[in-house]
PDB file of N, CA and C in Angstrom:
ATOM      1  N   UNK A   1      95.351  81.290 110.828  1.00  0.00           N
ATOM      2  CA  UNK A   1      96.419  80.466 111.379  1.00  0.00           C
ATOM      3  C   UNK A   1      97.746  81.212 111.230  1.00  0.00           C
ATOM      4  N   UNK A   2      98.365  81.610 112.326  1.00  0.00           N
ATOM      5  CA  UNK A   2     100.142  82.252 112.505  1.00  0.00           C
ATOM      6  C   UNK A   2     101.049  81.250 111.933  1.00  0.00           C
ATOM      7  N   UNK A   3     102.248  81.212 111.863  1.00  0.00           N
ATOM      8  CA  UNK A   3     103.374  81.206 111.694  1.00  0.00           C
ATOM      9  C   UNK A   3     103.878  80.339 112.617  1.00  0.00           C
ATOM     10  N   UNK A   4     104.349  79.051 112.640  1.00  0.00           N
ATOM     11  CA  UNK A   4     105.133  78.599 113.667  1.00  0.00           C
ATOM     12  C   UNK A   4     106.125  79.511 114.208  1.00  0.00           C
ATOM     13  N   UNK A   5     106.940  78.810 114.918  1.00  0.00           N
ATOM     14  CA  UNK A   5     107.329  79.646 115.916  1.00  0.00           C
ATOM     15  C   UNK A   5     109.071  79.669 114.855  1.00  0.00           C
ATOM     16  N   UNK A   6     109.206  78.908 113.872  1.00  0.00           N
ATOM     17  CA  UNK A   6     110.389  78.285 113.396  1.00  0.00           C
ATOM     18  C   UNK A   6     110.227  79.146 112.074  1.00  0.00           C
ATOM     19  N   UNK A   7     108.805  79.193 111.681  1.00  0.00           N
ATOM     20  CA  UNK A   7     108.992  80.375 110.408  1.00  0.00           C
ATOM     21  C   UNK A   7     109.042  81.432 110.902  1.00  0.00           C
ATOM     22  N   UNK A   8     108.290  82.018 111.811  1.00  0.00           N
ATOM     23  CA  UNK A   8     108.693  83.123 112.299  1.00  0.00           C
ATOM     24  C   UNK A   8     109.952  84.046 112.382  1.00  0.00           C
ATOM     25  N   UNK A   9     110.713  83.228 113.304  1.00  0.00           N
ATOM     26  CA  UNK A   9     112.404  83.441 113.481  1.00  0.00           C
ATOM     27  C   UNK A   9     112.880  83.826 111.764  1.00  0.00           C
ATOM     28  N   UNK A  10     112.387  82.870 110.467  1.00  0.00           N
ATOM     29  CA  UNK A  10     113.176  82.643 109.921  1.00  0.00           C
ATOM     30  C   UNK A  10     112.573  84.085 108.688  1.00  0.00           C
ATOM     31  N   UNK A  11     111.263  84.262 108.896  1.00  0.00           N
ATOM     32  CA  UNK A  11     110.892  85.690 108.122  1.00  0.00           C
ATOM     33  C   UNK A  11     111.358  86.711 108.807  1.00  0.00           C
ATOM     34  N   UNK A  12     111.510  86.735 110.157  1.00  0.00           N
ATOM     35  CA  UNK A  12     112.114  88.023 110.919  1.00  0.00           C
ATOM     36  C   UNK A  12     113.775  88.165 110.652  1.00  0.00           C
ATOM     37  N   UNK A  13     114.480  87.027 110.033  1.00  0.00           N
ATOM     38  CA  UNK A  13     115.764  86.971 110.051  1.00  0.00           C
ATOM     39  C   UNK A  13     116.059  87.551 108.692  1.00  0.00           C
ATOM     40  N   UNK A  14     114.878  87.156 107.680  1.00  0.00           N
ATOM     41  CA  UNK A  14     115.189  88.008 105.842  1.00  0.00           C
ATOM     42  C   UNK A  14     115.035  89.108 106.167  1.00  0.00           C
ATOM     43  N   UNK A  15     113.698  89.527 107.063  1.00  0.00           N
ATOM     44  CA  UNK A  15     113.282  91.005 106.795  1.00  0.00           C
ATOM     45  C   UNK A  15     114.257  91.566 107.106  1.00  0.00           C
ATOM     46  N   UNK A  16     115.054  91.388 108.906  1.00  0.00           N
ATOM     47  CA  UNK A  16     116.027  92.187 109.705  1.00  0.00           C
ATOM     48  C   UNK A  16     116.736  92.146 108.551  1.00  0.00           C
ATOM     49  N   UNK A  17     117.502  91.661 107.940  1.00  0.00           N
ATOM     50  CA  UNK A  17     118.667  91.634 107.056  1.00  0.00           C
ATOM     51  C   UNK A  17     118.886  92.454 106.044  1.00  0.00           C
ATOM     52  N   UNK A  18     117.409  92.757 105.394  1.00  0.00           N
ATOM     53  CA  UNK A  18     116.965  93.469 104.433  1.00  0.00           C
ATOM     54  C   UNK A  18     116.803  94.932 105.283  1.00  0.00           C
ATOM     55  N   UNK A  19     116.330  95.576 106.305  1.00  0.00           N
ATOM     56  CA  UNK A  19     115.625  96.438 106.944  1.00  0.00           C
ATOM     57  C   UNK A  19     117.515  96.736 107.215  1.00  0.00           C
ATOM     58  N   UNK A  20     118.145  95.930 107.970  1.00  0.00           N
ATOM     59  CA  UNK A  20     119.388  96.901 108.270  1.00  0.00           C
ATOM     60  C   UNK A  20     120.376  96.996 107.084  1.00  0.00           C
ATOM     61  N   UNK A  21     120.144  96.881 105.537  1.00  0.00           N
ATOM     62  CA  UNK A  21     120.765  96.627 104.516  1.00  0.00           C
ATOM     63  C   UNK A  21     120.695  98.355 104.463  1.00  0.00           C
ATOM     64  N   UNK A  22     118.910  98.698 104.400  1.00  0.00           N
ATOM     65  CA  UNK A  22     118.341  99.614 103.629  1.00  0.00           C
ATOM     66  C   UNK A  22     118.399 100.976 104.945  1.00  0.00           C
ATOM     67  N   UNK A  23     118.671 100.155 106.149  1.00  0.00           N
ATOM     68  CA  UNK A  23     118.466 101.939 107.075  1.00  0.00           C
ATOM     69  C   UNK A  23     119.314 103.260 106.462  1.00  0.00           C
ATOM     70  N   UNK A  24     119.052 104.773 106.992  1.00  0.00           N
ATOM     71  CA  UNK A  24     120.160 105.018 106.569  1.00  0.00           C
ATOM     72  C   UNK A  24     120.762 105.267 107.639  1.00  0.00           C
ATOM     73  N   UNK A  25     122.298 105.818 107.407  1.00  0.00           N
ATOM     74  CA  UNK A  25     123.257 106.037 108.433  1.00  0.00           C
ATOM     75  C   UNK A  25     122.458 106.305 109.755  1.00  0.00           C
ATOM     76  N   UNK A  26     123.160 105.869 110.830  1.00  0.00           N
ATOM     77  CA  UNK A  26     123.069 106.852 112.364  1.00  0.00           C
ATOM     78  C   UNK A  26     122.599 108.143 112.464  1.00  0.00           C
ATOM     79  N   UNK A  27     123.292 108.837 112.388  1.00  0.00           N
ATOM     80  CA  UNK A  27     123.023 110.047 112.564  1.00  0.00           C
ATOM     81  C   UNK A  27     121.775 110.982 111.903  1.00  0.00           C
ATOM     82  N   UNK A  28     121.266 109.999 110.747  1.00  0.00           N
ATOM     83  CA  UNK A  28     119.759 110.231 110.364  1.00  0.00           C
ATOM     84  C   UNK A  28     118.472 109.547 111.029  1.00  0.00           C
ATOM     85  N   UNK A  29     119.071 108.565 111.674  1.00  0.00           N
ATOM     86  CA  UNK A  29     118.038 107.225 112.165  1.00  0.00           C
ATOM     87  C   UNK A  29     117.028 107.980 113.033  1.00  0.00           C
ATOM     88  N   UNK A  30     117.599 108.983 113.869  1.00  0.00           N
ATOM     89  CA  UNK A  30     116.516 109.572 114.857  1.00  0.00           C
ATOM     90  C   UNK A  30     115.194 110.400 114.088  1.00  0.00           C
ATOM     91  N   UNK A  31     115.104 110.818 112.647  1.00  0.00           N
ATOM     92  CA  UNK A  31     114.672 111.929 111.955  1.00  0.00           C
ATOM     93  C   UNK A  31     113.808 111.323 111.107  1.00  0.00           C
ATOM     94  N   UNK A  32     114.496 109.650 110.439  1.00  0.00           N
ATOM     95  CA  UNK A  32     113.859 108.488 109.600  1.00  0.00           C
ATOM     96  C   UNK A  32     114.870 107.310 109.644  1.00  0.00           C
ATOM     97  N   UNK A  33     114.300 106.404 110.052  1.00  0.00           N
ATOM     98  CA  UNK A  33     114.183 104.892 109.843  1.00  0.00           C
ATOM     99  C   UNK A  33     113.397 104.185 109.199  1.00  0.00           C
ATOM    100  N   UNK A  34     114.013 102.727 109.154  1.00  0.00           N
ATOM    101  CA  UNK A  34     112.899 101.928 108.621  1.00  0.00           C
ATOM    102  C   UNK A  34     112.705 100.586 109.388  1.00  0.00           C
ATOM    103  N   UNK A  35     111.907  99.848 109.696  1.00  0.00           N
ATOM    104  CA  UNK A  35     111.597  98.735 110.674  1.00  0.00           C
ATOM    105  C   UNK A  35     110.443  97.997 109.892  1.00  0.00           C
ATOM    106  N   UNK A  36     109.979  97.052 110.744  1.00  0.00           N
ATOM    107  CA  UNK A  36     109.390  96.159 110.059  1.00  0.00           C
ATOM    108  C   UNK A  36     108.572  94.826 111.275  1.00  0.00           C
ATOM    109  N   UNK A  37     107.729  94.466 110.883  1.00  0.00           N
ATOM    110  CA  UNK A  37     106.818  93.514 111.977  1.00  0.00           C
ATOM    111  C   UNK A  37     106.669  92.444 111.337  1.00  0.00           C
ATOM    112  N   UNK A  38     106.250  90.696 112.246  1.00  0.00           N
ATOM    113  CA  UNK A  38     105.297  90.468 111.575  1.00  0.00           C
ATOM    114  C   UNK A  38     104.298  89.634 112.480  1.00  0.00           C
ATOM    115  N   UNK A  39     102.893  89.784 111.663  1.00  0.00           N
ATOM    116  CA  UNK A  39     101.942  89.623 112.637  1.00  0.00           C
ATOM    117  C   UNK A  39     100.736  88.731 112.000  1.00  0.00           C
ATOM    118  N   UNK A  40     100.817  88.034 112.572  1.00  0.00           N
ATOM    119  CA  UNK A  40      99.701  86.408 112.093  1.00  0.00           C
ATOM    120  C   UNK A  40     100.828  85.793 110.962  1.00  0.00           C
ATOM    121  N   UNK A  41     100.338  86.013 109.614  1.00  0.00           N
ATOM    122  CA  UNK A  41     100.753  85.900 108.444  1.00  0.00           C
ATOM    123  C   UNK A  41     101.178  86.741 107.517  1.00  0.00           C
ATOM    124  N   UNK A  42     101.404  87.915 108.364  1.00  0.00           N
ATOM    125  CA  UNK A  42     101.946  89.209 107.288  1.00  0.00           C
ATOM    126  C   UNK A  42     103.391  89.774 107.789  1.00  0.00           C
ATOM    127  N   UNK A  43     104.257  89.981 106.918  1.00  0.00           N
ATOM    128  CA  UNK A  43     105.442  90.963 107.141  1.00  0.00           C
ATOM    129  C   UNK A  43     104.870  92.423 106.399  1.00  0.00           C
ATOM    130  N   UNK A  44     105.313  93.282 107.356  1.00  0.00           N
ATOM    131  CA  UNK A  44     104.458  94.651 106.971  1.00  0.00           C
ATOM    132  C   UNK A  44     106.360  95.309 107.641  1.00  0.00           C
ATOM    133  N   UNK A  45     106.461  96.410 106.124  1.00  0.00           N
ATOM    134  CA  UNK A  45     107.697  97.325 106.301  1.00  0.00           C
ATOM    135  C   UNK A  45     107.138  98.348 106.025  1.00  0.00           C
ATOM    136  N   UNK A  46     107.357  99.279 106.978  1.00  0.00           N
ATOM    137  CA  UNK A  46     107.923 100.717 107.204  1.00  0.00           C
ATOM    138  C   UNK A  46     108.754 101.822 107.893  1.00  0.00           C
ATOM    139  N   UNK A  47     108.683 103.197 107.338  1.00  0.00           N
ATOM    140  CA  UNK A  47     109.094 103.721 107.918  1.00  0.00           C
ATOM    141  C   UNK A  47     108.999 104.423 109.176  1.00  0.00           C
ATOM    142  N   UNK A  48     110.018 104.789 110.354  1.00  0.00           N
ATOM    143  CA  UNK A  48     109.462 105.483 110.795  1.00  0.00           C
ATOM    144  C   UNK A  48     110.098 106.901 111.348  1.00  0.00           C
ATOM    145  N   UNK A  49     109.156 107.915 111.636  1.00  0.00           N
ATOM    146  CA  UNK A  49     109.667 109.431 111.505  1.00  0.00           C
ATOM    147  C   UNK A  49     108.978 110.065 113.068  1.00  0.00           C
ATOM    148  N   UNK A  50     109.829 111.296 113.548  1.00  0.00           N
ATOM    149  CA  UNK A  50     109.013 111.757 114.226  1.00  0.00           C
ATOM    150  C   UNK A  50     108.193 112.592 113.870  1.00  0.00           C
ATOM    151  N   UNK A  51     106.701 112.521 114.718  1.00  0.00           N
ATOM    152  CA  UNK A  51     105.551 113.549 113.926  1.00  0.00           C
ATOM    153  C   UNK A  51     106.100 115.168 114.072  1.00  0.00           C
ATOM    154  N   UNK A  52     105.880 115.635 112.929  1.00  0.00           N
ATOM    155  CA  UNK A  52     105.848 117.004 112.357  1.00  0.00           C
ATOM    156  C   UNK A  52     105.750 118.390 113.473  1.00  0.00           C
ATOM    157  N   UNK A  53     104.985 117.865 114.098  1.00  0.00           N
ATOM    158  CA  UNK A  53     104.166 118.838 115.228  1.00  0.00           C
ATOM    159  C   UNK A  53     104.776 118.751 116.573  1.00  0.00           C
ATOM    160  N   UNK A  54     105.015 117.289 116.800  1.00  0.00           N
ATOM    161  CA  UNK A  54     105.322 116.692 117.797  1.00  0.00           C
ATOM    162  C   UNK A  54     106.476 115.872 118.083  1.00  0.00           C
ATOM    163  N   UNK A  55     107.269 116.396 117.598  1.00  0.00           N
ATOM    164  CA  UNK A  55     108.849 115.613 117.969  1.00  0.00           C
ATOM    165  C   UNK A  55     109.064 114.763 118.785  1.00  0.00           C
ATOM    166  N   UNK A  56     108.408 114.346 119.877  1.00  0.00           N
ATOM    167  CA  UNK A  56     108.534 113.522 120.547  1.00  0.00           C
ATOM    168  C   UNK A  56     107.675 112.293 120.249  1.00  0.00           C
ATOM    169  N   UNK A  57     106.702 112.079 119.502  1.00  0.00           N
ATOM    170  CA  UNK A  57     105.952 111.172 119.135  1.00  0.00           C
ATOM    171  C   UNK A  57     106.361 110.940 117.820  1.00  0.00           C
ATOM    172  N   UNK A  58     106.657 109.228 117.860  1.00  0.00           N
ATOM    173  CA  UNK A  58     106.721 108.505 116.793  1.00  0.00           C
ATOM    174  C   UNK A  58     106.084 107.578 115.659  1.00  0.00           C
ATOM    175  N   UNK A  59     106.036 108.237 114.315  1.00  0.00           N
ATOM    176  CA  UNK A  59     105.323 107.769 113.509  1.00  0.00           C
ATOM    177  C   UNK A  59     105.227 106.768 112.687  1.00  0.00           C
ATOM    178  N   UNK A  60     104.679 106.000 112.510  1.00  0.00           N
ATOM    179  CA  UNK A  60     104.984 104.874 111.119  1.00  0.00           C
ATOM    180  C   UNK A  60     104.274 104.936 109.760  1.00  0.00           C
ATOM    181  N   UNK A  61     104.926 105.454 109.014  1.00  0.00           N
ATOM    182  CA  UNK A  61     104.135 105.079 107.738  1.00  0.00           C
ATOM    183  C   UNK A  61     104.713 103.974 106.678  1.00  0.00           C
ATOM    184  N   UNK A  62     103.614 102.964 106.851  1.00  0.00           N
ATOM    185  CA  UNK A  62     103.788 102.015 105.885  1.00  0.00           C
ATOM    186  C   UNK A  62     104.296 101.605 104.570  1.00  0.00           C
ATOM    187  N   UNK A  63     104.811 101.101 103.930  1.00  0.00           N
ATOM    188  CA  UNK A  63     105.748 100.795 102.909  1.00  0.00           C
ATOM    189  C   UNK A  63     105.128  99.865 102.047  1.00  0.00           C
ATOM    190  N   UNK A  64     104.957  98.653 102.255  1.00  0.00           N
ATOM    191  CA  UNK A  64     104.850  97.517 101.677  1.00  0.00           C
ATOM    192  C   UNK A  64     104.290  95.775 102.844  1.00  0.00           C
ATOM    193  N   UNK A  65     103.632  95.456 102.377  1.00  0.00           N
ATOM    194  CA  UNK A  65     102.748  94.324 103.228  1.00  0.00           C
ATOM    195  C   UNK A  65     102.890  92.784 101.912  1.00  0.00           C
ATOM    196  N   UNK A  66     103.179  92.021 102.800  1.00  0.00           N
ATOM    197  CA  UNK A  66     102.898  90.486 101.948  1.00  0.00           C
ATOM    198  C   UNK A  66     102.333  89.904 103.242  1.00  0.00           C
ATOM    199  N   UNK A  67     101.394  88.929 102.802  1.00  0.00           N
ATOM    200  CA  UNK A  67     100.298  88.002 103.447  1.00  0.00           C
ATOM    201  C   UNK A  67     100.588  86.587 103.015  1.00  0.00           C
ATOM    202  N   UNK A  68     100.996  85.662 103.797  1.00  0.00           N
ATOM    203  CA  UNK A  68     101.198  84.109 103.518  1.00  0.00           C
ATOM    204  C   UNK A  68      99.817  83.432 103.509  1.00  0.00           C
ATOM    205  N   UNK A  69      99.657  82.690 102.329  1.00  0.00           N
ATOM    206  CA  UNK A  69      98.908  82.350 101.471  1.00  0.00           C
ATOM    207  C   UNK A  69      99.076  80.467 101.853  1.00  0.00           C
ATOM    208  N   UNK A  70      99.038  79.783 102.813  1.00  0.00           N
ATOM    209  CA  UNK A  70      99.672  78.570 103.220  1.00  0.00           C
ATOM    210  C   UNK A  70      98.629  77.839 102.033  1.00  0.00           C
ATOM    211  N   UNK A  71      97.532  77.818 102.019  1.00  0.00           N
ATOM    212  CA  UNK A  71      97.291  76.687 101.215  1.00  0.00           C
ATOM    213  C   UNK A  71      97.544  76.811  99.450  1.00  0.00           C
ATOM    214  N   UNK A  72      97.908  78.294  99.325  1.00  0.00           N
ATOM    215  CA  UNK A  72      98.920  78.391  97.573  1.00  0.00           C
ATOM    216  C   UNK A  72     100.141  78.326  97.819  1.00  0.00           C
ATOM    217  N   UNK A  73     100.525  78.425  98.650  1.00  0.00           N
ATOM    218  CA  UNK A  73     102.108  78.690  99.182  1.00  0.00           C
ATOM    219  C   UNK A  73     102.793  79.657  98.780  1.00  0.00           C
ATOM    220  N   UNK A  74     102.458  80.806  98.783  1.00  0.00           N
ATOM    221  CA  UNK A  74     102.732  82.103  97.916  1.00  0.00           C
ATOM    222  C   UNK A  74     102.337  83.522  98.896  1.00  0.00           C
ATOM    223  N   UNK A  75     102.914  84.022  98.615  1.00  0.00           N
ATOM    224  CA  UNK A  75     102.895  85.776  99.351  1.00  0.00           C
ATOM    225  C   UNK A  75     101.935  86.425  98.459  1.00  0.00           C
ATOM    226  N   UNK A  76     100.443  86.874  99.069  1.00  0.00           N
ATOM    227  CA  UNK A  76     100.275  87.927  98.884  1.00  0.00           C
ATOM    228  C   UNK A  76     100.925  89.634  98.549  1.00  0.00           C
ATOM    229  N   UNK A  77     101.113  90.400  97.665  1.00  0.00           N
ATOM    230  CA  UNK A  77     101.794  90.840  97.890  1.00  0.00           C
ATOM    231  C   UNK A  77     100.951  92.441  97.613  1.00  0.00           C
ATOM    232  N   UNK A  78     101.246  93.541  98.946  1.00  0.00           N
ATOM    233  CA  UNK A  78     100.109  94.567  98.759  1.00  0.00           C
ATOM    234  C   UNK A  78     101.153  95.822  99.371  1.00  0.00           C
ATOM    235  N   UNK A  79     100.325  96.844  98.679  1.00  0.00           N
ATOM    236  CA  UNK A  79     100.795  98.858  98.681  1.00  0.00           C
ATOM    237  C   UNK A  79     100.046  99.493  99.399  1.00  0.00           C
ATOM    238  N   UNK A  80     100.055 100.544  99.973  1.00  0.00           N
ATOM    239  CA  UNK A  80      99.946 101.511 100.678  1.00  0.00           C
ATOM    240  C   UNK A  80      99.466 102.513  99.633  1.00  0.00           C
ATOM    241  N   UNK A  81      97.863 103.021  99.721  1.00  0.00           N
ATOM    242  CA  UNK A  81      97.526 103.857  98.505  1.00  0.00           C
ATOM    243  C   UNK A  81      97.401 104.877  99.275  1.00  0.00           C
ATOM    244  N   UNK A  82      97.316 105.859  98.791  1.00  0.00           N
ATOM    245  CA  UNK A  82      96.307 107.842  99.423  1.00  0.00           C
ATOM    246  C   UNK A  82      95.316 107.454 100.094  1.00  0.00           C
ATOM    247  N   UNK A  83      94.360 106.388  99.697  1.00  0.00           N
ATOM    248  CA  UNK A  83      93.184 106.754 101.295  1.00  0.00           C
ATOM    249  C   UNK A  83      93.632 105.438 102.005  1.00  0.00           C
ATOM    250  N   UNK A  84      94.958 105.187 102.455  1.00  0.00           N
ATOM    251  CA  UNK A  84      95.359 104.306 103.675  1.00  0.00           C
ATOM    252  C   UNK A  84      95.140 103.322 103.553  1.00  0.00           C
ATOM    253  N   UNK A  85      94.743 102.357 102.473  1.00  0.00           N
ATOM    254  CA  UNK A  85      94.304 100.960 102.583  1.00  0.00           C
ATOM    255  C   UNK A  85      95.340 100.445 101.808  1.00  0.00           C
ATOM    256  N   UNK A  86      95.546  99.132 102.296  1.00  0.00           N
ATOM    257  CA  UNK A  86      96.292  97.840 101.252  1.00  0.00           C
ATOM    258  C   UNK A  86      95.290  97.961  99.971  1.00  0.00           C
ATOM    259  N   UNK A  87      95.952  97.673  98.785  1.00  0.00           N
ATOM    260  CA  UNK A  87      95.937  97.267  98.356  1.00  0.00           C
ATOM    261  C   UNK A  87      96.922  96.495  97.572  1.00  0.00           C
ATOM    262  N   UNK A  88      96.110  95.585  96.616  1.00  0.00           N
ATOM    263  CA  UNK A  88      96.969  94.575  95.794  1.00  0.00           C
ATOM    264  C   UNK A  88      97.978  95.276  94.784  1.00  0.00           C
ATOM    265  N   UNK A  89      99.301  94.907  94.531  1.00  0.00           N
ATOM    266  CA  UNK A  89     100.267  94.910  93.810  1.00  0.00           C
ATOM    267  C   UNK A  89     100.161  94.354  92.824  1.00  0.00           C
ATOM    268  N   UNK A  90      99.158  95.102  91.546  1.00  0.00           N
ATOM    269  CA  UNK A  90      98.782  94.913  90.444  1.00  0.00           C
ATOM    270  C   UNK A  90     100.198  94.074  89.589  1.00  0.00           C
ATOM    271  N   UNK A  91     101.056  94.693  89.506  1.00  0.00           N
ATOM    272  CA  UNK A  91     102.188  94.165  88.644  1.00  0.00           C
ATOM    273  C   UNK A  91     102.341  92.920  88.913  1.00  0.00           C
ATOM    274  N   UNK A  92     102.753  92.846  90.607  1.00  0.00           N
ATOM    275  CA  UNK A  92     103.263  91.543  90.917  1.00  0.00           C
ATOM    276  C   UNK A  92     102.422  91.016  92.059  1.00  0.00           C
ATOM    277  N   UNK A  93     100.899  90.610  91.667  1.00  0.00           N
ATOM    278  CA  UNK A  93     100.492  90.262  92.539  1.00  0.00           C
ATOM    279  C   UNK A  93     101.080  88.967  94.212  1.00  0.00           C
ATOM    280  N   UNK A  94     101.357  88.235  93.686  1.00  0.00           N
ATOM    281  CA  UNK A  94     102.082  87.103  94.452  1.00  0.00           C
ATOM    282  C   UNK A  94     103.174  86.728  94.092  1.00  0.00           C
ATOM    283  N   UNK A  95     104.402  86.401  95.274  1.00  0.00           N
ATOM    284  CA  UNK A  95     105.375  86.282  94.898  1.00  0.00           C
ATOM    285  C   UNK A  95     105.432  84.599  95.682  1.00  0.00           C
ATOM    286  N   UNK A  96     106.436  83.804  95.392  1.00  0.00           N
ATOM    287  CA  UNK A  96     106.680  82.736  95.868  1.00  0.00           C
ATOM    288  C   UNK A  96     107.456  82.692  97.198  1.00  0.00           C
ATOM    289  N   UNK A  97     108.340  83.605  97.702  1.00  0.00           N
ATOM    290  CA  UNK A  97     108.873  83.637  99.109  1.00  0.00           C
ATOM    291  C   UNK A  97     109.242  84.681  99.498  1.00  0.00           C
ATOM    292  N   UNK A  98     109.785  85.472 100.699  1.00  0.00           N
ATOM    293  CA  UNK A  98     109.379  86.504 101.304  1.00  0.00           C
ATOM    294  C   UNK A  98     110.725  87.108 100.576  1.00  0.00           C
ATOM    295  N   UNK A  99     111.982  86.725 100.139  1.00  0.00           N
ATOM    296  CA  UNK A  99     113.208  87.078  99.602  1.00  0.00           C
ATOM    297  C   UNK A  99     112.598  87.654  98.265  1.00  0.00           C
ATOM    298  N   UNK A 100     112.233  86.849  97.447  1.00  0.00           N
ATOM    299  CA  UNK A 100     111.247  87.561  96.028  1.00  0.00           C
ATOM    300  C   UNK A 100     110.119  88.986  96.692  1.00  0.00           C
ATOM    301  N   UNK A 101     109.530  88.777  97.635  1.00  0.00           N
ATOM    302  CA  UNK A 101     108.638  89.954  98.115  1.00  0.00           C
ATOM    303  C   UNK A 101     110.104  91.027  98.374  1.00  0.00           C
ATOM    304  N   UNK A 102     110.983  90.502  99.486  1.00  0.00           N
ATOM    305  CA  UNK A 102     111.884  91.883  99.432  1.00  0.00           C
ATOM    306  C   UNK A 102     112.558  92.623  98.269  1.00  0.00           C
ATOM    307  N   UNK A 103     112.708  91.415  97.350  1.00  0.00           N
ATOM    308  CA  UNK A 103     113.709  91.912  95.519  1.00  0.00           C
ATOM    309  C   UNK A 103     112.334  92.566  95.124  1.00  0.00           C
ATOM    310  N   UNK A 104     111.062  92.704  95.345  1.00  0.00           N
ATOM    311  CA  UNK A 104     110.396  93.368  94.458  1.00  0.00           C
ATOM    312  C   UNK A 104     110.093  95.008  95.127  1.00  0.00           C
ATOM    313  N   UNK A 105     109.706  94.778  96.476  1.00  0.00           N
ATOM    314  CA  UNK A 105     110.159  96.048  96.952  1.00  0.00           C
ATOM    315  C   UNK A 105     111.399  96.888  96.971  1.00  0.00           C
ATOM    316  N   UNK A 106     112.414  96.504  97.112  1.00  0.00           N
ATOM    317  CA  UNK A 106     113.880  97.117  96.575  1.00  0.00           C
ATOM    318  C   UNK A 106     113.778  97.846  95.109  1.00  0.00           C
ATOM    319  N   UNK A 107     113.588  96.873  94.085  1.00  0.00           N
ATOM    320  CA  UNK A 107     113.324  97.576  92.997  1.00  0.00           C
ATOM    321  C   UNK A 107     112.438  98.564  92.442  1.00  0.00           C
ATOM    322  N   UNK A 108     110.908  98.364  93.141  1.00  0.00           N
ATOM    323  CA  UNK A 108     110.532  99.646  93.267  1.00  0.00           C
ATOM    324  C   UNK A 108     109.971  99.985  91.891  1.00  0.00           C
ATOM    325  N   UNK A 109     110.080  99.171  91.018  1.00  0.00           N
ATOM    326  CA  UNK A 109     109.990  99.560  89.473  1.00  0.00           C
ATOM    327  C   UNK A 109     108.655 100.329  89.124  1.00  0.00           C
ATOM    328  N   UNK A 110     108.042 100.512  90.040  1.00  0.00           N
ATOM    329  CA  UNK A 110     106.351 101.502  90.007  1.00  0.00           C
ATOM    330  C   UNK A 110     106.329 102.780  90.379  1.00  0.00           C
ATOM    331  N   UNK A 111     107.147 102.626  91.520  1.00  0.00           N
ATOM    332  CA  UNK A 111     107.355 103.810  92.608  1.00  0.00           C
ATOM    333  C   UNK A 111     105.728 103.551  93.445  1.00  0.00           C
ATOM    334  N   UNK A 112     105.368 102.430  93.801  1.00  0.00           N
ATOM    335  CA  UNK A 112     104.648 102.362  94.746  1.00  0.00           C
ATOM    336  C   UNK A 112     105.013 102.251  96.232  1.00  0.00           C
ATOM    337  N   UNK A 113     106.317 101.812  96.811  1.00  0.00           N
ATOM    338  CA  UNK A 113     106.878 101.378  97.901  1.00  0.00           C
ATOM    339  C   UNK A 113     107.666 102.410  98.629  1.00  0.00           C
ATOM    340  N   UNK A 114     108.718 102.915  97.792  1.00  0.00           N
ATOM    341  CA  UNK A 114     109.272 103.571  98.166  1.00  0.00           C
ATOM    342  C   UNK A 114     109.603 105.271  97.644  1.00  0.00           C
ATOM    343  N   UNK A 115     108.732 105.443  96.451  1.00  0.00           N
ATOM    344  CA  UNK A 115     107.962 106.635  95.998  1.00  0.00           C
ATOM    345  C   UNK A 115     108.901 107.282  94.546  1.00  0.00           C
TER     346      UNK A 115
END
């Protein structure tokens, strides 16, 4: 089950807020950015770069994922490991709202998110 159409707006309005807090300047944005989706029940942030090889093709590598949990009412909250899969955010498994999911990625206190 998605997201009304009213939470939606209102997780795309923390993330944007958070995502243009953290870009960096202009004049780097073309080289690395950071953006962000969300899709069913997940806000998924990353970055994105152009590929290495291929300058004209654009890459995303993932950051950080939370999953809405409607019948706990709580965020999943999951990392980006070496062989490409989510996994769970041992420290802080679930957070209570997507503002607590962004304060825990900001801080970073693992160096799982942002390295």
């Amino acid at each position: 089950m998605t997201f009304s159409e009213i939470e939606t707006k209102r997780v795309e309005k923390v993330a944007d807020a958070y995502v243009q807090k953290r870009r960096p300047p202009p004049p780097i944005r073309p080289k690395l950015d950071i953006g962000f989706r969300v899709a069913g029940q997940s806000l998924e942030i990353f970055e994105v770069r152009p590929a290495w090889r291929e300058p004209g093709v654009t890459l995303e590598q993932p950051v950080a994922k939370a999953t809405y949990v409607k019948s706990r009412q709580s965020w999943k909250v999951f990392w980006m490991r070496q062989d490409l899969k989510w996994h769970s955010y041992s420290p802080t498994p679930t957070v209570d709202s997507v503002e607590e999911f962004l304060e825990l990625v900001e801080a970073d206190s693992h160096g799982c998110f942002w390295g």
